[in-house]
N, C-alpha and C. Protein backbone atom coordinates (compact mmCIF):
# COMPACT_ATOMS: atom_id res chain seq x y z
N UNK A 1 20.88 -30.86 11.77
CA UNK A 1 20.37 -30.66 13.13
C UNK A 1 20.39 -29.18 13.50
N UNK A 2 21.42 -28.19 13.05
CA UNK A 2 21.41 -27.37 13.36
C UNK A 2 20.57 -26.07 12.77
N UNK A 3 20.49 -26.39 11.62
CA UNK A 3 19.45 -25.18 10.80
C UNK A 3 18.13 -26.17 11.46
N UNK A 4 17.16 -27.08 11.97
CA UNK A 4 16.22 -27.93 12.38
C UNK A 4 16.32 -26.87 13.97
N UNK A 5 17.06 -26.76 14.53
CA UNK A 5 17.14 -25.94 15.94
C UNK A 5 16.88 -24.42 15.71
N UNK A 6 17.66 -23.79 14.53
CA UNK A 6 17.34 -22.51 14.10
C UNK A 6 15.97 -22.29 14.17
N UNK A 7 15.34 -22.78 13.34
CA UNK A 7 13.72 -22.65 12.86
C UNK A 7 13.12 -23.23 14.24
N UNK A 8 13.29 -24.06 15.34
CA UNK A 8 12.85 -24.72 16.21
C UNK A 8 12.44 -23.40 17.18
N UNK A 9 13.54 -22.82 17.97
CA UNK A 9 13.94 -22.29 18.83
C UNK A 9 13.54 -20.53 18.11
N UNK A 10 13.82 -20.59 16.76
CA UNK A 10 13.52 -19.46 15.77
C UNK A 10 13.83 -19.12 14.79
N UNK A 11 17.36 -18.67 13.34
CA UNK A 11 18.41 -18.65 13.36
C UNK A 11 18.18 -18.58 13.60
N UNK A 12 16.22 -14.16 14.73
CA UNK A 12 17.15 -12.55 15.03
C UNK A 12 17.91 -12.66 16.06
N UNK A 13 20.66 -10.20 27.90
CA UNK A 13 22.26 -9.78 28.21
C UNK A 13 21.41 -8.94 29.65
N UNK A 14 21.93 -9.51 30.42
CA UNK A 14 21.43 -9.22 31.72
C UNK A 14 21.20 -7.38 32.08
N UNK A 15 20.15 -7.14 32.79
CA UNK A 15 19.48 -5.64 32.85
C UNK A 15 20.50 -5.04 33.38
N UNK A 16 21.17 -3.88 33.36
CA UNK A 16 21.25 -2.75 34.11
C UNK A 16 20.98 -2.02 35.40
N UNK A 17 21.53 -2.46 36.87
CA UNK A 17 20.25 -2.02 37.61
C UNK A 17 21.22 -0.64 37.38
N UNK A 18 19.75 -0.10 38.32
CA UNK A 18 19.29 1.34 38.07
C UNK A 18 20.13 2.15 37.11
N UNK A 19 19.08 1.78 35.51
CA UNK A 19 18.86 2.68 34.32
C UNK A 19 18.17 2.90 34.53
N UNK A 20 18.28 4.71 33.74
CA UNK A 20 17.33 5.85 33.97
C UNK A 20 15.78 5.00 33.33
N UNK A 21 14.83 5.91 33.28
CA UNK A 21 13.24 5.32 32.63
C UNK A 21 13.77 5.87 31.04
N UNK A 22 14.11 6.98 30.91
CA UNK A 22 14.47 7.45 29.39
C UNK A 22 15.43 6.54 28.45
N UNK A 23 16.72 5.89 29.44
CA UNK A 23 17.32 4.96 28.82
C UNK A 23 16.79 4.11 28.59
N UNK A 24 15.80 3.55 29.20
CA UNK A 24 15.06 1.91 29.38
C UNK A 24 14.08 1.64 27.62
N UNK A 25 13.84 2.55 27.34
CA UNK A 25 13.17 2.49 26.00
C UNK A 25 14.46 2.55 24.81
N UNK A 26 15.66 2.76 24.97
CA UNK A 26 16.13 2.92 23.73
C UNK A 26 16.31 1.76 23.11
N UNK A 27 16.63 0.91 23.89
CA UNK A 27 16.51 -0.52 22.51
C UNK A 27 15.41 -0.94 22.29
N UNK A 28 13.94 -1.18 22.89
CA UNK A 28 12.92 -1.72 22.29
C UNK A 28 12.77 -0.55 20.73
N UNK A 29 13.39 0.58 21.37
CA UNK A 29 13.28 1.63 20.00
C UNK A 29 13.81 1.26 18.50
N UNK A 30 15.10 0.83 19.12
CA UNK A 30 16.20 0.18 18.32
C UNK A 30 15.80 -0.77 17.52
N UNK A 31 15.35 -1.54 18.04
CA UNK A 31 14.28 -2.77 17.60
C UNK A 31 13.68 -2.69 16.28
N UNK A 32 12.45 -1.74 17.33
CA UNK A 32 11.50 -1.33 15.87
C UNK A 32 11.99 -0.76 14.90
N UNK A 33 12.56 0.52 14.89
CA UNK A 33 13.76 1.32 13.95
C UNK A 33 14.77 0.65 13.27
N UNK A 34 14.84 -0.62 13.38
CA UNK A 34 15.90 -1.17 12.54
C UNK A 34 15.07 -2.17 11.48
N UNK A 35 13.77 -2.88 12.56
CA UNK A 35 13.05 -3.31 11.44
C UNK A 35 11.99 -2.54 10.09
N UNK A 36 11.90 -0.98 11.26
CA UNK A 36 11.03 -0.77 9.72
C UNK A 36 12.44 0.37 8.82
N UNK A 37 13.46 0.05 8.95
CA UNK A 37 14.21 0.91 8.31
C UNK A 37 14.93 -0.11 7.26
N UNK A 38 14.64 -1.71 7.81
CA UNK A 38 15.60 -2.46 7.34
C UNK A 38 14.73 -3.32 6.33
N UNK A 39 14.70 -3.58 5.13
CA UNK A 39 13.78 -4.57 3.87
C UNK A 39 14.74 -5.74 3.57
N UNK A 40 16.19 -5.32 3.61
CA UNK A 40 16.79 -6.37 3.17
C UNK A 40 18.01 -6.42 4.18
N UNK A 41 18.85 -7.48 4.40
CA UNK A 41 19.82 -7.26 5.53
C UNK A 41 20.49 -8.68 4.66
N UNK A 42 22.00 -8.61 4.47
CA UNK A 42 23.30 -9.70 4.75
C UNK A 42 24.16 -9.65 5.51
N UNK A 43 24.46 -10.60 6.18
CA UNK A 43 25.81 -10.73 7.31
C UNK A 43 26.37 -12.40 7.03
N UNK A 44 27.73 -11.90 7.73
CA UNK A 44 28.24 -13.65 7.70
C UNK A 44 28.04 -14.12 9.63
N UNK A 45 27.90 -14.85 9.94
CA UNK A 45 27.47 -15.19 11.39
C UNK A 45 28.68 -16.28 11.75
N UNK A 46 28.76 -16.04 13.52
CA UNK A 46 29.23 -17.80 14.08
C UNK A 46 27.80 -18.06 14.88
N UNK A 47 27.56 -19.31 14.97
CA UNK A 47 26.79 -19.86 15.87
C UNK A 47 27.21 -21.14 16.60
N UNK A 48 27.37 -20.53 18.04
CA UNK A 48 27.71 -21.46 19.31
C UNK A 48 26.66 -21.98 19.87
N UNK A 49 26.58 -23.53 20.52
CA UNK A 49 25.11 -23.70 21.23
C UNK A 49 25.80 -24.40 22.02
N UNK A 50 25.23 -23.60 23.53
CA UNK A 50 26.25 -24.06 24.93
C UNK A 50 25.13 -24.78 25.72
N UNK A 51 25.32 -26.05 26.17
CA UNK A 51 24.80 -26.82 27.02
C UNK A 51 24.10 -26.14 28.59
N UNK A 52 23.30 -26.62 29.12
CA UNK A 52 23.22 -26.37 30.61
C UNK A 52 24.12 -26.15 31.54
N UNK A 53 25.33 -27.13 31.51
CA UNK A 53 26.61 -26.79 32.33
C UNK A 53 27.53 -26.02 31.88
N UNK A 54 27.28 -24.81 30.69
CA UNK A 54 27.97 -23.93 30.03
C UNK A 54 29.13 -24.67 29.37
N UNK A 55 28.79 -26.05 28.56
CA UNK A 55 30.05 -26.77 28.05
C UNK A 55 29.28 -25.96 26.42
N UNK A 56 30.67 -26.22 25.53
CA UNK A 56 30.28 -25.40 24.05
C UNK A 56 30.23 -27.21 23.41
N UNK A 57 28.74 -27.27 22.71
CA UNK A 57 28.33 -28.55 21.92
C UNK A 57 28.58 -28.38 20.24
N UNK A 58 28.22 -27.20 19.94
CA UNK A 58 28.12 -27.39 18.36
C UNK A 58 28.73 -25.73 18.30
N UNK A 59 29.30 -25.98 17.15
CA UNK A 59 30.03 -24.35 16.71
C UNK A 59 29.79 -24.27 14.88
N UNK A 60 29.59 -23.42 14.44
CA UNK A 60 29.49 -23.34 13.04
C UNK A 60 29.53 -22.18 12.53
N UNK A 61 29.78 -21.87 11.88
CA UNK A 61 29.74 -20.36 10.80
C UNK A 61 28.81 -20.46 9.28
N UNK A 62 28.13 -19.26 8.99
CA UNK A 62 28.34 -18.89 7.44
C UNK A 62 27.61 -18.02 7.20
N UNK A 63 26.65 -17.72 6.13
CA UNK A 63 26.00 -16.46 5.90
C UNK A 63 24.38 -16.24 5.94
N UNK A 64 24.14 -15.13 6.71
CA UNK A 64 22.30 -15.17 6.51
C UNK A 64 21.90 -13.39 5.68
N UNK A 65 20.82 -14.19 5.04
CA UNK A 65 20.20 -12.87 4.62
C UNK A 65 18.49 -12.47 4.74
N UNK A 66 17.98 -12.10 4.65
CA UNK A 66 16.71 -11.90 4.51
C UNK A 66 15.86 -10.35 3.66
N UNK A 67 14.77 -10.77 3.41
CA UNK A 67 14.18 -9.58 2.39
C UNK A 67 12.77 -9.66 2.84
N UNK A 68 12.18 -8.64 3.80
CA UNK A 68 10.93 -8.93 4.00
C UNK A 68 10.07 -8.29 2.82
N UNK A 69 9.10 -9.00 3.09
CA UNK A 69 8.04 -9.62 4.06
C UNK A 69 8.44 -11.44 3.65
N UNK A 70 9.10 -11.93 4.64
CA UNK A 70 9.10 -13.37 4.51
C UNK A 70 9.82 -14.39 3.68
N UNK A 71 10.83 -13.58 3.39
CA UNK A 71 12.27 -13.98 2.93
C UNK A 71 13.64 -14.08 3.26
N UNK A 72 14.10 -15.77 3.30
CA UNK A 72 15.16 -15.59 4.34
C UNK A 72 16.09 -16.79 3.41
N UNK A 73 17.43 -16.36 3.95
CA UNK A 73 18.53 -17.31 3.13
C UNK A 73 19.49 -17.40 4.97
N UNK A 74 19.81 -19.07 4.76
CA UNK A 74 20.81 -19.28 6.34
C UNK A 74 21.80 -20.21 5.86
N UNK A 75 22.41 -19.93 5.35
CA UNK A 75 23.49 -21.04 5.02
C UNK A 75 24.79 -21.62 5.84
N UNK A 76 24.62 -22.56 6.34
CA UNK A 76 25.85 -22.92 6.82
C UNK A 76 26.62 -23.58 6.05
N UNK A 77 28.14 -22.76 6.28
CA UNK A 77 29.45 -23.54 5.44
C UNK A 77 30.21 -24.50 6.28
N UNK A 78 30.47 -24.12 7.51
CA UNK A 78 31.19 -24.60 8.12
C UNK A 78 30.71 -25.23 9.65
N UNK A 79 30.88 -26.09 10.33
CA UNK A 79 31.84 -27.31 9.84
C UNK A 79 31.35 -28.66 8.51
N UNK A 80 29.89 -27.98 8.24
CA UNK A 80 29.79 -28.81 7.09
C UNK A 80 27.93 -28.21 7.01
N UNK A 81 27.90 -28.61 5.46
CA UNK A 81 27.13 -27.43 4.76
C UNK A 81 25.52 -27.90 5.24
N UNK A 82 25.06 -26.76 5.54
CA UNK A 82 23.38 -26.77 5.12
C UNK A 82 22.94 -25.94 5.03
N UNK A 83 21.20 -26.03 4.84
CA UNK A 83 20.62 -24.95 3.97
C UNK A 83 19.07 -24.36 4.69
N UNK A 84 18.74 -23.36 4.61
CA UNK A 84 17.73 -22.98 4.99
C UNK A 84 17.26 -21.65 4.41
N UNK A 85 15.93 -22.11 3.74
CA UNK A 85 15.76 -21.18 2.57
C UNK A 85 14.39 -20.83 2.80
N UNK A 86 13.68 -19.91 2.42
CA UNK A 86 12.17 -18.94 3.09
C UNK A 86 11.60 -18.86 2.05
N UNK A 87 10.94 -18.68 0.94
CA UNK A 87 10.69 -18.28 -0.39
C UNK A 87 9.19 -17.62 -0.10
N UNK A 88 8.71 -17.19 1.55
CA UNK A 88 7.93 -16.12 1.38
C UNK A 88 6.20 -17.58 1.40
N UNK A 89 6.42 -18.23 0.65
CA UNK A 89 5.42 -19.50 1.15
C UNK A 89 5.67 -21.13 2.05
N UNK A 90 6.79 -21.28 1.64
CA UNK A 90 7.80 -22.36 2.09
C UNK A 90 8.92 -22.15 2.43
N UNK A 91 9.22 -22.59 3.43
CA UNK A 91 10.50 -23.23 3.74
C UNK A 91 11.36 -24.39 3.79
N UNK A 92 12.53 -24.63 3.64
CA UNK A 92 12.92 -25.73 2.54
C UNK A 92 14.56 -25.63 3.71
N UNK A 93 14.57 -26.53 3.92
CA UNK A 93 15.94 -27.45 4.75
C UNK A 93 16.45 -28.80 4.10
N UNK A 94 17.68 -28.06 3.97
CA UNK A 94 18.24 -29.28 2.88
C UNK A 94 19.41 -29.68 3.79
N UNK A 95 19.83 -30.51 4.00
CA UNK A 95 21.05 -31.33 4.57
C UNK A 95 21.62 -32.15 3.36
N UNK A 96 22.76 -32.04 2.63
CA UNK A 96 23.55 -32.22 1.83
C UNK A 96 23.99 -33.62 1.94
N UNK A 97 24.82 -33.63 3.34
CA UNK A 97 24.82 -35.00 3.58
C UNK A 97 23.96 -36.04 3.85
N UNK A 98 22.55 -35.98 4.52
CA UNK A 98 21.58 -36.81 4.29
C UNK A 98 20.96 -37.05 2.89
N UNK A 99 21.52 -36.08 2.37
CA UNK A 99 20.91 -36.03 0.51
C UNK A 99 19.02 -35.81 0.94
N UNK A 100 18.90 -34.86 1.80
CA UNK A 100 17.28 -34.95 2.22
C UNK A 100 16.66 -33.58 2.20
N UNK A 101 15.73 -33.32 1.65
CA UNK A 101 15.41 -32.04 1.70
C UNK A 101 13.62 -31.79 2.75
N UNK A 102 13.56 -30.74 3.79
CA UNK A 102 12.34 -31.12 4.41
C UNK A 102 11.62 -29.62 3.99
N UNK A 103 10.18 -30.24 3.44
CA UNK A 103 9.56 -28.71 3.66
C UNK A 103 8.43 -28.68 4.52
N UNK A 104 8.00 -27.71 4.78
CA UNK A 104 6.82 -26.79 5.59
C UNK A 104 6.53 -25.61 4.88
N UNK A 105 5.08 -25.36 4.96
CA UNK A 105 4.56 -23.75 5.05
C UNK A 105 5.19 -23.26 5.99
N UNK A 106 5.12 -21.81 5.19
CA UNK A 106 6.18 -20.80 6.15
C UNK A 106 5.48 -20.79 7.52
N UNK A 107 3.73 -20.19 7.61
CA UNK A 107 3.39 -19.88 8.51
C UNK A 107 3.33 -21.22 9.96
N UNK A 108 3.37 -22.74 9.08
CA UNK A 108 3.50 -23.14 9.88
C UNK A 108 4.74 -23.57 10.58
N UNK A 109 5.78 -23.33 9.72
CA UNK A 109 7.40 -23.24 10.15
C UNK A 109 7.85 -21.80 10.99
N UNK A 110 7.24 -21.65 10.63
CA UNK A 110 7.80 -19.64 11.47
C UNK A 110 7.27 -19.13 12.62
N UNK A 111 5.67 -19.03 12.62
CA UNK A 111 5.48 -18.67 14.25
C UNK A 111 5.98 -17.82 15.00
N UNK A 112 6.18 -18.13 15.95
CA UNK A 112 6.88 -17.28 16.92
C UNK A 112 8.35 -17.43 17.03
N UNK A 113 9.27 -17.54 16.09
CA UNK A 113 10.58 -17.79 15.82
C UNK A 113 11.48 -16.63 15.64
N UNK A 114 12.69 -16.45 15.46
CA UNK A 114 13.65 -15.36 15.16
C UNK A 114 13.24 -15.30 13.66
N UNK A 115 13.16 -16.07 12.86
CA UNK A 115 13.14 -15.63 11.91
C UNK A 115 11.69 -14.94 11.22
N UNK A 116 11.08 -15.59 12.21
CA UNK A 116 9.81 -14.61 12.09
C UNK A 116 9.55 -13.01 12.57
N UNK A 117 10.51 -12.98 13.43
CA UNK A 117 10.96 -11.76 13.96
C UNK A 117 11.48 -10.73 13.14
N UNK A 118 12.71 -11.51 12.49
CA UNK A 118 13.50 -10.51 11.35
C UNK A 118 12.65 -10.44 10.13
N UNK A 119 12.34 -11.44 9.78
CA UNK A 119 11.80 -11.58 8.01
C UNK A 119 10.46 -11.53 8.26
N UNK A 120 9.71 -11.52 9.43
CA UNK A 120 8.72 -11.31 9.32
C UNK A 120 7.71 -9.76 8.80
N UNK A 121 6.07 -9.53 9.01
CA UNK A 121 5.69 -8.49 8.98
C UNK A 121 4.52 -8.34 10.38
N UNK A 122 4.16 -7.19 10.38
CA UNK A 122 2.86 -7.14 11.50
C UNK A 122 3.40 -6.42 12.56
N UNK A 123 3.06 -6.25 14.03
CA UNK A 123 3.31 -5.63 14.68
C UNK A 123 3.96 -6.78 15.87
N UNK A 124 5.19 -6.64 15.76
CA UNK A 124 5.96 -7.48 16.97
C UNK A 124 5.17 -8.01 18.24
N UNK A 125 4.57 -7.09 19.16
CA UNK A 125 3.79 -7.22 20.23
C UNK A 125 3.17 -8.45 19.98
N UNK A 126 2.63 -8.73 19.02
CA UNK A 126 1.26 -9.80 18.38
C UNK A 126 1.57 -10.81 18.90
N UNK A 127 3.11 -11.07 18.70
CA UNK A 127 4.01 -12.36 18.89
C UNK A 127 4.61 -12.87 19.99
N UNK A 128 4.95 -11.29 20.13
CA UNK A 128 6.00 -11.37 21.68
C UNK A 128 6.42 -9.98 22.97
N UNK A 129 6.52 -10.89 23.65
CA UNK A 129 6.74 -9.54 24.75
C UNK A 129 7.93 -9.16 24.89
N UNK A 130 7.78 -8.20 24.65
CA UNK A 130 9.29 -7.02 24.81
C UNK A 130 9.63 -6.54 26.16
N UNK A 131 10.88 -6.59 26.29
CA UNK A 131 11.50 -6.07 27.41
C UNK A 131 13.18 -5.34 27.21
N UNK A 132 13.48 -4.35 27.87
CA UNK A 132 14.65 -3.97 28.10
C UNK A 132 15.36 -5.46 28.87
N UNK A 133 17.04 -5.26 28.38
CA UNK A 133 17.76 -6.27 28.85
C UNK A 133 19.39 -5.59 29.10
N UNK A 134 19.21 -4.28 28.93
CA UNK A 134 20.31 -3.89 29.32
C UNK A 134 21.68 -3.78 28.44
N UNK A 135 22.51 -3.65 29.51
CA UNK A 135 23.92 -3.37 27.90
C UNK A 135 24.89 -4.26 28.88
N UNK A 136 25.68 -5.22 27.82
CA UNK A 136 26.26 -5.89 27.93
C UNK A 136 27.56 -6.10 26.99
N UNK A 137 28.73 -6.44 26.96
CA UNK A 137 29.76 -6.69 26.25
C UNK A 137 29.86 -5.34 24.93
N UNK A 138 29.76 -3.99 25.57
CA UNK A 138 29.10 -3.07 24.64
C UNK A 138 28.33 -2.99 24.11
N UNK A 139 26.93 -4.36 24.11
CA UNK A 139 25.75 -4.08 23.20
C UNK A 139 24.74 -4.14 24.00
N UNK A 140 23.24 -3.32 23.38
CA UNK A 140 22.39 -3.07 24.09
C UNK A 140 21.19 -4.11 23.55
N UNK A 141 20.65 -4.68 25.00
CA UNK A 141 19.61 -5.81 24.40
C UNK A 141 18.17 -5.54 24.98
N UNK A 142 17.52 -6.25 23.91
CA UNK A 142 16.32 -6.86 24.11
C UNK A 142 15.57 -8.28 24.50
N UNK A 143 14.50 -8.16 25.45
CA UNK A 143 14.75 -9.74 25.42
C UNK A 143 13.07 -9.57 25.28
N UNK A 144 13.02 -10.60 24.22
CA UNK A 144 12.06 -10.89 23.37
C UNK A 144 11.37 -12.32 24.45
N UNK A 145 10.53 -12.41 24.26
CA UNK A 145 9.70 -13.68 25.22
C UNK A 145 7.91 -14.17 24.27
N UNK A 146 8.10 -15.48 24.00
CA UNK A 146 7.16 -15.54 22.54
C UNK A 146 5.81 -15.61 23.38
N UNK A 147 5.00 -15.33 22.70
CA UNK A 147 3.57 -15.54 23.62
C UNK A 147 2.82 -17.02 23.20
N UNK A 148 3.61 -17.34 22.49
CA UNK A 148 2.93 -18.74 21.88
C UNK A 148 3.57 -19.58 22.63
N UNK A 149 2.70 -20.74 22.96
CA UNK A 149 3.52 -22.16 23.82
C UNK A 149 3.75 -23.09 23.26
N UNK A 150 3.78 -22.84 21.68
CA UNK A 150 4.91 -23.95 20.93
C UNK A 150 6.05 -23.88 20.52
N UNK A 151 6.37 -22.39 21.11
CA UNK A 151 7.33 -21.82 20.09
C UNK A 151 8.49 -22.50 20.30
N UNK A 152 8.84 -23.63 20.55
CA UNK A 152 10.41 -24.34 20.80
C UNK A 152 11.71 -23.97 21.71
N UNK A 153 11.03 -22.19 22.25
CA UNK A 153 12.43 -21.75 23.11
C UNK A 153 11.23 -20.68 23.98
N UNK A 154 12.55 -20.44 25.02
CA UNK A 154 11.83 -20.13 26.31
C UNK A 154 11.74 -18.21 26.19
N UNK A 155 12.81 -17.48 25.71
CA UNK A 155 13.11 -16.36 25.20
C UNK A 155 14.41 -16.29 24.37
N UNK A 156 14.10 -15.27 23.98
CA UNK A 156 15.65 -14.50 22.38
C UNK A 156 15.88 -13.07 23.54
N UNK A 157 17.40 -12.93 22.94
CA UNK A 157 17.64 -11.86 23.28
C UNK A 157 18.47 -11.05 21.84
N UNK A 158 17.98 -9.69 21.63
CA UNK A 158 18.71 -9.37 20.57
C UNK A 158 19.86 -8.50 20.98
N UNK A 159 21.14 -7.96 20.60
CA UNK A 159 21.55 -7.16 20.61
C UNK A 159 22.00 -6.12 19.55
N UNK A 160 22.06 -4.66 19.76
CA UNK A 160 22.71 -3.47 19.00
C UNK A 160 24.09 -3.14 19.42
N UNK A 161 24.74 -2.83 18.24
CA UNK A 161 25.50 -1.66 18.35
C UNK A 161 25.21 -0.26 17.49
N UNK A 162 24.94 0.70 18.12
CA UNK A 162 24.41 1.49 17.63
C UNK A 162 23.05 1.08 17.02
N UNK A 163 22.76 1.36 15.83
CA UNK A 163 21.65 0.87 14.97
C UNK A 163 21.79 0.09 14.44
N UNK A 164 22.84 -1.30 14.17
CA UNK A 164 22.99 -2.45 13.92
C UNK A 164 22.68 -3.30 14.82
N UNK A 165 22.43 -4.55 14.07
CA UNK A 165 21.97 -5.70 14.40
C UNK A 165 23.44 -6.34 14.84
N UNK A 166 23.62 -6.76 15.82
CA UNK A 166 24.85 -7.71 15.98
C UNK A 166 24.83 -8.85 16.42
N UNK A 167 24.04 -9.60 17.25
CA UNK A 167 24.22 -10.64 18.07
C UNK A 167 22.70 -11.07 18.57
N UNK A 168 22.26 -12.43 18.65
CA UNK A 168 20.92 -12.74 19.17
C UNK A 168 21.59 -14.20 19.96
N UNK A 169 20.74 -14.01 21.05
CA UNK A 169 21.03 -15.35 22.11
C UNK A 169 19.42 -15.99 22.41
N UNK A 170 19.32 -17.35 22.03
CA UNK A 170 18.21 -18.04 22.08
C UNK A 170 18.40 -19.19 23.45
N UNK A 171 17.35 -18.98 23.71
CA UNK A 171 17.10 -19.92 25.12
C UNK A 171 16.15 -20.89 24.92
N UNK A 172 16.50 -22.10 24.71
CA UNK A 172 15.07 -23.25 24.34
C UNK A 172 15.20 -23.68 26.08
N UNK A 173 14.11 -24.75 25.35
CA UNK A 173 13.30 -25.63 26.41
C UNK A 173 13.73 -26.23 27.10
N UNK A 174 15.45 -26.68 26.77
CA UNK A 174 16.37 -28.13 27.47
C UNK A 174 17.07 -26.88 28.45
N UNK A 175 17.44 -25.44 28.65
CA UNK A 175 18.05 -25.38 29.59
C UNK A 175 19.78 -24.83 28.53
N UNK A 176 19.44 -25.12 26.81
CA UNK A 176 20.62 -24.78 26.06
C UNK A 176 20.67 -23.13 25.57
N UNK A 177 21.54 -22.66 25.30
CA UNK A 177 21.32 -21.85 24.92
C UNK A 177 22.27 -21.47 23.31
N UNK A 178 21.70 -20.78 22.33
CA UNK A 178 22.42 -20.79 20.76
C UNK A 178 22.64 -19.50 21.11
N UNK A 179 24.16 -19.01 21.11
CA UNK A 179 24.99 -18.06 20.15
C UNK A 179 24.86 -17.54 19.09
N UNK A 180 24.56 -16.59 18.64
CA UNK A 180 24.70 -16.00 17.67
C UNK A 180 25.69 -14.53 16.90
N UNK A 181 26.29 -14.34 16.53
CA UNK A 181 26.69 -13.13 16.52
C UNK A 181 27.31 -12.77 14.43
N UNK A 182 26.83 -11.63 14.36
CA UNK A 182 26.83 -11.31 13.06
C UNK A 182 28.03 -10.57 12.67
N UNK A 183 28.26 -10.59 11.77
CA UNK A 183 29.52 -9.48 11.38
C UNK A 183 29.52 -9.22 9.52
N UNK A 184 30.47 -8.19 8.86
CA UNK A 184 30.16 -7.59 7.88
C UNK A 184 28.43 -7.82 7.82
N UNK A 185 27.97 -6.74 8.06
CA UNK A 185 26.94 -6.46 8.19
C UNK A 185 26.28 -5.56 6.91
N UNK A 186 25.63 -5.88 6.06
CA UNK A 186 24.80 -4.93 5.13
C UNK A 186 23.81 -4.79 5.47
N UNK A 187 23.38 -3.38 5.56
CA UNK A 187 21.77 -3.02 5.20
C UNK A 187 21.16 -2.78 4.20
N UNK A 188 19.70 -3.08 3.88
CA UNK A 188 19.61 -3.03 2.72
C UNK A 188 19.88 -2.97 1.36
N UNK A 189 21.14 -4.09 1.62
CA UNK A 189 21.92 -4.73 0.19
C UNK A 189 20.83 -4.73 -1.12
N UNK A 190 21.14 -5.14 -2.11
CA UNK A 190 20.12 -5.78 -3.82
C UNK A 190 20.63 -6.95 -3.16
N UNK A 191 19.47 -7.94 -3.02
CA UNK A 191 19.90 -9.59 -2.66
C UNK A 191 19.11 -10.16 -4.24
N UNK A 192 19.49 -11.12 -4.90
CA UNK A 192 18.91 -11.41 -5.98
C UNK A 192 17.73 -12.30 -5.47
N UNK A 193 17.01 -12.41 -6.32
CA UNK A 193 15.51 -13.17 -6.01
C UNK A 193 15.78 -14.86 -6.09
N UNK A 194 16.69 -15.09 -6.73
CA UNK A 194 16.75 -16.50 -6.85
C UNK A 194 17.83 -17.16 -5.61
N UNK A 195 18.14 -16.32 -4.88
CA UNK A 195 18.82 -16.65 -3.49
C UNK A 195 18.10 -17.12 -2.29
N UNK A 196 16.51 -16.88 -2.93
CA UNK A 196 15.29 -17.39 -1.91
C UNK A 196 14.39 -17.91 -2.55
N UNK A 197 15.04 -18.94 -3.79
CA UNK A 197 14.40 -20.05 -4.10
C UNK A 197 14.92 -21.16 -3.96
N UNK A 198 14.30 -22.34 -3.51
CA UNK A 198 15.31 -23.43 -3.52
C UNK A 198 14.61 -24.74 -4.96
N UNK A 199 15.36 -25.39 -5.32
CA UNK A 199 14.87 -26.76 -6.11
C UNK A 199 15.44 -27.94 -5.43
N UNK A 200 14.70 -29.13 -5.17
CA UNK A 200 15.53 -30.14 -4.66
C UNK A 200 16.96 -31.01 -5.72
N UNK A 201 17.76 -31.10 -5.37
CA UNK A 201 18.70 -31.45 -6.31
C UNK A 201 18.49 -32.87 -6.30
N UNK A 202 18.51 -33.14 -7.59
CA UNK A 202 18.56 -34.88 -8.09
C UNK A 202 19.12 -35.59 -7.08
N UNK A 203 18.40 -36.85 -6.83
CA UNK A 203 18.65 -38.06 -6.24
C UNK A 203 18.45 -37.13 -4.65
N UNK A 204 17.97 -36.61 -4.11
CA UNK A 204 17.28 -36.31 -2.62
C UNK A 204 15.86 -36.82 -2.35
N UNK A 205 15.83 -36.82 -1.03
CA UNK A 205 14.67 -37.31 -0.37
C UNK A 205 13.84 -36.17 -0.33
N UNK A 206 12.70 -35.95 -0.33
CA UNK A 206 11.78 -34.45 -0.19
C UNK A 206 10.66 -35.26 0.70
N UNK A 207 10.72 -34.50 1.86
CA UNK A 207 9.78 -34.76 3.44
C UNK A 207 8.66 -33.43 3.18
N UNK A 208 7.14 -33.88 3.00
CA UNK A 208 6.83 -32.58 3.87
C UNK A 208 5.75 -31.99 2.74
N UNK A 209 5.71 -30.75 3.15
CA UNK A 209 4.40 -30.30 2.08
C UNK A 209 5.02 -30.21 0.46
């Protein structure tokens, strides 16, 4: 359910009043500057997804990577395993315990999503509207808003520290909102190529293209 919400909603902080106009551009800057500086990126993540009445529903940890143009690895370890894998044409969601594996074309799995955001290519704007969001808990955000009306969530917000990527907060359609926050952070790591292939493992169900 939870890598199914990632890709849904997308896995990549309230304004400032009166920031200067010169400050107001540094994170959409940040933004761009990290994506065209960044080809490959690993981190280990938690992801919280807090209800409407700010109750905490689902909590999980583990590791994401990506290699653009359109390569992405999301693995959750904890509290129990799944998979979400990009290979640049497909995407491939495996749930371990259902023994089920689901695929889609990327383009029609990705869209206007976070992960189309990070692992994607093209010019951001295309997708989504950018806005300053201010600095919050020491990090400085963006809040991303998709221009597409399928996209599964209402806006993303990203945050920096410094020129890192640290934290993205997704807002879907019910009123929930997903946690995100990254840590040991690599930039442009060597990720091996076979980390963004998947095979279905014997005796699974395979849904999908």
């Amino acid at each position: 359910m939870q890598l199914r919400r990632f890709l849904a909603l997308g896995v990549f902080a309230a304004g400032l009043l009166g920031f200067a106009a010169g400050a107001q551009a540094a994170a959409i800057d940040k933004l761009h500057q990290f994506l065209d500086s960044t080809k490959s990126m690993r981190a280990d993540f938690t992801q919280q997804v807090v209800s409407r009445d700010g109750r905490s529903r689902q909590q999980s940890s583990g590791v994401m990577m990506f290699a653009r143009p359109g390569k992405f690895r999301w693995q959750i370890d904890k509290p129990y395993a799944q998979l979400l894998v990009g290979d640049g044409t497909r995407v491939w969601m495996h749930d371990p315990d259902l023994r089920q594996v689901t695929v889609r074309r990327m383009g029609d799995a990705l869209g206007s999503t976070p992960a189309a955001l990070l692992a994607g290519e093209g010019v951001l704007e295309k997708r989504f509207a950018l806005k300053e969001a201010g600095t919050t808990d020491g990090l400085e955000w963006v809040e991303a808003t998709p221009l597409a009306a399928d996209s599964g969530f209402d806006r993303l917000r990203i945050g920096f520290a410094g020129n890192d990527l640290r934290a993205m907060e997704l807002f879907d359609n019910f009123g929930q909102t997903t946690q995100l926050r990254f840590f040991r952070f690599e930039r442009n790591p060597a990720l091996a190529p076979t980390l963004f292939r998947f095979s279905a493992p014997p005796g699974n169900d395979v849904i999908g293209d």
